[in-house]
Protein backbone atom coordinates (compact mmCIF):
# COMPACT_ATOMS: atom_id res chain seq x y z
CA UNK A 1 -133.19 78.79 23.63
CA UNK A 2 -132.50 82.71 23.35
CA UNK A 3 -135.45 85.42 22.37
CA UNK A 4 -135.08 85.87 18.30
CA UNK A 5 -135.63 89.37 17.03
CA UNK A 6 -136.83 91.27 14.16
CA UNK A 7 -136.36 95.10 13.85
CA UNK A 8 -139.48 96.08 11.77
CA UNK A 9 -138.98 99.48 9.91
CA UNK A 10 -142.48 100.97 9.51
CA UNK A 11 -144.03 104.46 8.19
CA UNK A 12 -141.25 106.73 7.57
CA UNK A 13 -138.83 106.19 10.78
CA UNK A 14 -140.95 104.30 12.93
CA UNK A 15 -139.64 100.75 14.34
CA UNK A 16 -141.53 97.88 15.44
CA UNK A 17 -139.90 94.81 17.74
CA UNK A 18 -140.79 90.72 16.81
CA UNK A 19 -139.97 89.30 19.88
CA UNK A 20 -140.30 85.32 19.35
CA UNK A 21 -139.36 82.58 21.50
CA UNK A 22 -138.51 79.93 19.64
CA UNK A 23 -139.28 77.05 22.75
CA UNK A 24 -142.88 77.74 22.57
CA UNK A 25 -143.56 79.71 19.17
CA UNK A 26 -145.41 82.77 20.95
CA UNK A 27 -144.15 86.20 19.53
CA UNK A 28 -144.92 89.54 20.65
CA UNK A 29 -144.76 92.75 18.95
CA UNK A 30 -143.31 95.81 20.80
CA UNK A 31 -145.59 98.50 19.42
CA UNK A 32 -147.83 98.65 15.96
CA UNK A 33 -146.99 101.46 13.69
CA UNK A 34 -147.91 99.82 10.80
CA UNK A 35 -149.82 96.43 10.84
CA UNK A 36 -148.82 95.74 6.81
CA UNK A 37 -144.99 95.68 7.92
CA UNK A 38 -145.81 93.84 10.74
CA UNK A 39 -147.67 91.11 9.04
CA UNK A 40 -145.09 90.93 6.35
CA UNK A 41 -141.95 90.69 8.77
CA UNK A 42 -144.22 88.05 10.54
CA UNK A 43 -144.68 85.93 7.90
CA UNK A 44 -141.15 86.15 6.83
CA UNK A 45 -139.80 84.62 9.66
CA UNK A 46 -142.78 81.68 9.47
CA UNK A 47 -144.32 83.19 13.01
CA UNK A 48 -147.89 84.30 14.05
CA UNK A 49 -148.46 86.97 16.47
CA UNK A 50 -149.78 86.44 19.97
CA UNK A 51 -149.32 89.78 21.53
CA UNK A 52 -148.38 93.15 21.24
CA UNK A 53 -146.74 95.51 23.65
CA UNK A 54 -147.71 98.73 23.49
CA UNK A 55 -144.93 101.47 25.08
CA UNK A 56 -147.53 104.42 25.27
CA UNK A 57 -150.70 105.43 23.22
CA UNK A 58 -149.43 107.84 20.31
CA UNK A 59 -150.65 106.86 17.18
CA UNK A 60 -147.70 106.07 15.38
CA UNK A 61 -147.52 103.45 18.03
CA UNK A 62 -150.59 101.98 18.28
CA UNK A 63 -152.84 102.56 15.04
CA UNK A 64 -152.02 99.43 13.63
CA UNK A 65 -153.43 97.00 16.82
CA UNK A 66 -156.66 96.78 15.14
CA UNK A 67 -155.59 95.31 11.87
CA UNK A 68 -153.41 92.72 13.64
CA UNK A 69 -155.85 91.62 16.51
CA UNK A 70 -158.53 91.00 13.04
CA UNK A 71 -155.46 89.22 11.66
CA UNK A 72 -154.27 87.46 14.63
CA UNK A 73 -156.44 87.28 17.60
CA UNK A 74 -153.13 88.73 19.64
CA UNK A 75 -153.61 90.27 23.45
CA UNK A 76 -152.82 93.84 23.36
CA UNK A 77 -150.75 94.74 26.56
CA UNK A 78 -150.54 98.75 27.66
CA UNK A 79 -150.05 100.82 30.44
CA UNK A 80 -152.72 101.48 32.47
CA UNK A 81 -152.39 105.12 32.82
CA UNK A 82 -152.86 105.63 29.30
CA UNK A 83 -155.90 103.06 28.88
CA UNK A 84 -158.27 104.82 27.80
CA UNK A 85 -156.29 106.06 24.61
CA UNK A 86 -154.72 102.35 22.99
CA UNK A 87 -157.29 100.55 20.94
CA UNK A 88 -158.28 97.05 21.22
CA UNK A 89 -156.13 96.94 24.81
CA UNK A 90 -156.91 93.53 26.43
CA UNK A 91 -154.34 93.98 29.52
CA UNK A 92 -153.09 96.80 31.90
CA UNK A 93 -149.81 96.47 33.55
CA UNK A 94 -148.33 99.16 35.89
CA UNK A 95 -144.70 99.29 37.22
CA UNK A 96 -142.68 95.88 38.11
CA UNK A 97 -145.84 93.83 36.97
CA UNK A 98 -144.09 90.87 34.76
CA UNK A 99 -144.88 90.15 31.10
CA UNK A 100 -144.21 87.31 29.52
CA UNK A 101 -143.76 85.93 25.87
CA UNK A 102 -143.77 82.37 25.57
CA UNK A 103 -140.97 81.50 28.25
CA UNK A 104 -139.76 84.77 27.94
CA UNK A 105 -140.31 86.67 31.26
CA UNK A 106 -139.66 90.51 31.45
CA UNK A 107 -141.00 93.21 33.63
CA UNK A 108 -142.62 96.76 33.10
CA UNK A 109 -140.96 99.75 34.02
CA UNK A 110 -142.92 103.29 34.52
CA UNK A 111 -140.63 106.14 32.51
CA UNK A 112 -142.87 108.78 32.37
CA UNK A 113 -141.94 111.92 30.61
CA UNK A 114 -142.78 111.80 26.73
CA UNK A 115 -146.46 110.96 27.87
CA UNK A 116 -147.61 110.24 30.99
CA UNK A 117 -147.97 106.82 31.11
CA UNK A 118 -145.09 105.60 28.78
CA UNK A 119 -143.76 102.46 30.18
CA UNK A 120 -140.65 100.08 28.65
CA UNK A 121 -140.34 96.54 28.98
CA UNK A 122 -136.95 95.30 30.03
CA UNK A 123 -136.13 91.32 29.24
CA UNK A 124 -133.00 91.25 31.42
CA UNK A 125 -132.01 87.39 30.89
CA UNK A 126 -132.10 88.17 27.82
CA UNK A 127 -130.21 91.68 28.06
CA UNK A 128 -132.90 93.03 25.83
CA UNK A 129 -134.91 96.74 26.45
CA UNK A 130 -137.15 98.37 24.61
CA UNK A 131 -137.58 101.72 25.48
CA UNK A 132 -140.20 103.12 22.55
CA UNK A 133 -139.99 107.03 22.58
CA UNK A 134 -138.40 107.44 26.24
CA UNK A 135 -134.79 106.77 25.32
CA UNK A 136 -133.60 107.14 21.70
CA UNK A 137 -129.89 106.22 20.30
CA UNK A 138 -127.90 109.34 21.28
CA UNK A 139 -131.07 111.10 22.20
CA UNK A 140 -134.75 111.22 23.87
CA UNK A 141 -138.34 111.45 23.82
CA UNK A 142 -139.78 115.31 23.62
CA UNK A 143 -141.65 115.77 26.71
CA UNK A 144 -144.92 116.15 25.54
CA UNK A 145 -146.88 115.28 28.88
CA UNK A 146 -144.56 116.16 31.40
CA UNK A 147 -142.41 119.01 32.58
CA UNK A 148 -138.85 117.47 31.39
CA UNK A 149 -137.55 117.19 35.16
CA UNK A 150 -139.58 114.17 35.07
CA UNK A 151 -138.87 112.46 31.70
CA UNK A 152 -134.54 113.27 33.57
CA UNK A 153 -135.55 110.63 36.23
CA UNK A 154 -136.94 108.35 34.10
CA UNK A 155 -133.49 108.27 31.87
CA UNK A 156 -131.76 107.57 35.51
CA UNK A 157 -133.69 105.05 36.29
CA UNK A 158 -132.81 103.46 32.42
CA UNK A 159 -129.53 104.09 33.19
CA UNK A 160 -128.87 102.10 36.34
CA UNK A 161 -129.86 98.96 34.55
CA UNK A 162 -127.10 97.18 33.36
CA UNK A 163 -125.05 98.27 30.91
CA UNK A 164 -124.89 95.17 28.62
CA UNK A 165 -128.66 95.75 27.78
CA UNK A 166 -129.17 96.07 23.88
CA UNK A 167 -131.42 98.85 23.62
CA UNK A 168 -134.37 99.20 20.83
CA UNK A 169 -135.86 102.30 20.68
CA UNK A 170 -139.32 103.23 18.49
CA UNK A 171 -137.45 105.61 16.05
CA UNK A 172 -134.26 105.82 13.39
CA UNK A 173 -133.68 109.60 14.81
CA UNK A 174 -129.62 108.64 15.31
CA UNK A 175 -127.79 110.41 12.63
CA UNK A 176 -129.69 114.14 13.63
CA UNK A 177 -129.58 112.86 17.32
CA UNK A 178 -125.30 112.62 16.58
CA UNK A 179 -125.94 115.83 15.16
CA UNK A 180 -126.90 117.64 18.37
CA UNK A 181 -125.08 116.03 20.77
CA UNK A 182 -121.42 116.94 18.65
CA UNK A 183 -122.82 120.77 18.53
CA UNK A 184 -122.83 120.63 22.62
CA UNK A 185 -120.27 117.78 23.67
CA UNK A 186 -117.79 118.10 20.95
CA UNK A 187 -114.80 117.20 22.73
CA UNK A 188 -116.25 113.94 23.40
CA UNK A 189 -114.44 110.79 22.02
CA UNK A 190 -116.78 108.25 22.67
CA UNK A 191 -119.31 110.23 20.80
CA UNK A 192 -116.98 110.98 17.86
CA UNK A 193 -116.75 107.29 17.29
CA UNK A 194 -120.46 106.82 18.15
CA UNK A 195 -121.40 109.34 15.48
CA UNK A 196 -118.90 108.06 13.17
CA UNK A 197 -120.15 104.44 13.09
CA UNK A 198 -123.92 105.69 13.13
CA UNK A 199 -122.97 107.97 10.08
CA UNK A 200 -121.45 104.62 8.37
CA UNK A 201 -124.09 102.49 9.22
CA UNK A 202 -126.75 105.20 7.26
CA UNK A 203 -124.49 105.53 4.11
CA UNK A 204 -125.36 101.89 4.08
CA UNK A 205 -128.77 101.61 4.49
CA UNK A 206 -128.08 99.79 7.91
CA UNK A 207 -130.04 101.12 10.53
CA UNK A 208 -128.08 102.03 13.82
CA UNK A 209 -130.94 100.12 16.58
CA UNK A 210 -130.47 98.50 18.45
CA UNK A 211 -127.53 100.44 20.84
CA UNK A 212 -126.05 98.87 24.05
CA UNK A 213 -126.64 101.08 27.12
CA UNK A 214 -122.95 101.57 27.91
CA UNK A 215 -122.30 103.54 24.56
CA UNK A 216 -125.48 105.53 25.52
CA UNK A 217 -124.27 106.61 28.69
CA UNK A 218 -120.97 107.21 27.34
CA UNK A 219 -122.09 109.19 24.29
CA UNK A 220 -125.36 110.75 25.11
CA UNK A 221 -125.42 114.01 26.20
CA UNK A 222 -129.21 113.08 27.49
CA UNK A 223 -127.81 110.42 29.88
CA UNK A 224 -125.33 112.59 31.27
CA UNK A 225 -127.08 115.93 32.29
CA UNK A 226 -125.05 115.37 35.79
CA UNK A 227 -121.87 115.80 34.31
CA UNK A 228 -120.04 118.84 35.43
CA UNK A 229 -118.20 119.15 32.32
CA UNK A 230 -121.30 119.39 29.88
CA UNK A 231 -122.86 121.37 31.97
CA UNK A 232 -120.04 123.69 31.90
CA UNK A 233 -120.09 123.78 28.63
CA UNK A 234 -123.79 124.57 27.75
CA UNK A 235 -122.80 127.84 30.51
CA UNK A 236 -124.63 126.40 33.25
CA UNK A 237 -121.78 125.09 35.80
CA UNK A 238 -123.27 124.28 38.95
CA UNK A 239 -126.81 124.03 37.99
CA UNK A 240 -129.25 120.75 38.94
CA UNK A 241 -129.26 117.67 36.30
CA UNK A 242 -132.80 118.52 35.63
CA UNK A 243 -132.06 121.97 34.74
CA UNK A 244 -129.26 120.97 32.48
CA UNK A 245 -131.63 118.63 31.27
CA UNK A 246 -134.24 120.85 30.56
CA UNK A 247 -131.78 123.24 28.52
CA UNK A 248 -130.46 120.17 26.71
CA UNK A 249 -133.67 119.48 25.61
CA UNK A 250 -134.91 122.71 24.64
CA UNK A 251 -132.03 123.23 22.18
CA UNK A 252 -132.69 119.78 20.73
CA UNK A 253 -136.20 121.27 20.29
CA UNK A 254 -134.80 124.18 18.10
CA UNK A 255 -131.79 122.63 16.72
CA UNK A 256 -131.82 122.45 12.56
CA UNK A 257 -128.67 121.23 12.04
């Protein structure tokens, strides 16, 4: 039976992930914003918590665990790097350990970059990643912990996963992510039409999460700091991916528009 999912809008753009399997009733969280929305969207769908996932240790990703472990009794799984920082953590895992919910088996992967320690948990029978603040819909994480050169590698390493993956990210940042990347790849198609469905989708009240990796790479000018042609066009032909990187993300930094 295939993984059921809930996107969980919490606080004012944050998302949580249900994750249930329906063969043995277990159901993860992927992250804890807010435990009130959590609970709610729980009970909604008639399921009880057993776990939550926890992508890296900033609050607006964590400060609801203790409300749902009183409510639920659910194993908190986090990185180990960042241990110390997630309350109520019951499990460490570290890159390629598995993680299961139910009979749902999935693996860790390391992406530093935003923090330190962030890590994403990729469900690939399931074509399923959640990639909390490392890789956004048409954007990325802010590299709070790192220099950005490392938070580039990470991305690669998302990238080379297949390209069918549905991607759900921790944040509704996609209409000013589409924002950016048309003021420095505006000759791009694929993000024209990328921008012009996520601008569609908002007008509705729909959110645009999850994304499937191949539009990202397409569209993304974060996923494609190796490409000659944006490069070019930001005036730094022939300059390393992590230094087009680096200048990609420092005018998302200061961008208002």
């Amino acid at each position: 039976m295939p993984a059921e999912i809930r996107l969980v809008p919490c606080l004012s753009d944050n998302y949580a992930v249900l994750v249930h399997d329906p063969a043995t009733d277990a159901t993860a969280v992927v992250d804890a914003p807010d435990a009130a929305a959590i609970i709610a969207a729980a009970d909604a769908a008639g399921w009880t918590l057993t776990q939550v996932l926890v992508t890296h240790h900033h609050a607006d990703h964590v400060q609801g665990i203790p409300a749902l472990k009183a409510r639920y009794g659910v194993t908190v799984v986090g990185p180990r790097k960042e241990a110390d920082a997630i309350p109520g953590l019951d499990a460490v895992v570290e890159d390629g350990d598995p993680v299961a919910v139910g009979g749902l088996v999935g693996r860790v992967l390391e992406t530093p970059g935003h923090t330190l320690g962030h890590v994403v948990y990729l469900f690939e029978d399931e074509r399923l990643l959640f990639s909390g603040d490392t890789l956004f819909s048409l954007g990325c994480g802010r590299a709070f912990e790192c220099e950005p050169a490392v938070l580039w590698h990470s991305l690669l390493r998302l990238r080379a996963l297949p390209a069918d993956l549905s991607i759900y990210c921790g944040h509704e940042y996609t209409a000013a992510n589409a924002r950016f990347a048309v003021s420095v790849d505006p000759d791009n198609r694929d993000l024209r039409a990328f921008a012009a469905r996520v601008e569609e989708a908002r007008a509705a009240g729909q959110p645009t999460v999850p994304s499937l990796l191949a539009d990202e790479m397409a569209a993304n000018p974060f996923l494609r700091a190796d490409d000659p042609e944006l490069a070019a066009r930001l005036g730094l032909a022939g300059a390393e991916p992590a230094a087009v990187f680096t200048e990609l993300r420092a005018r998302k930094n200061d961008f208002r528009g």
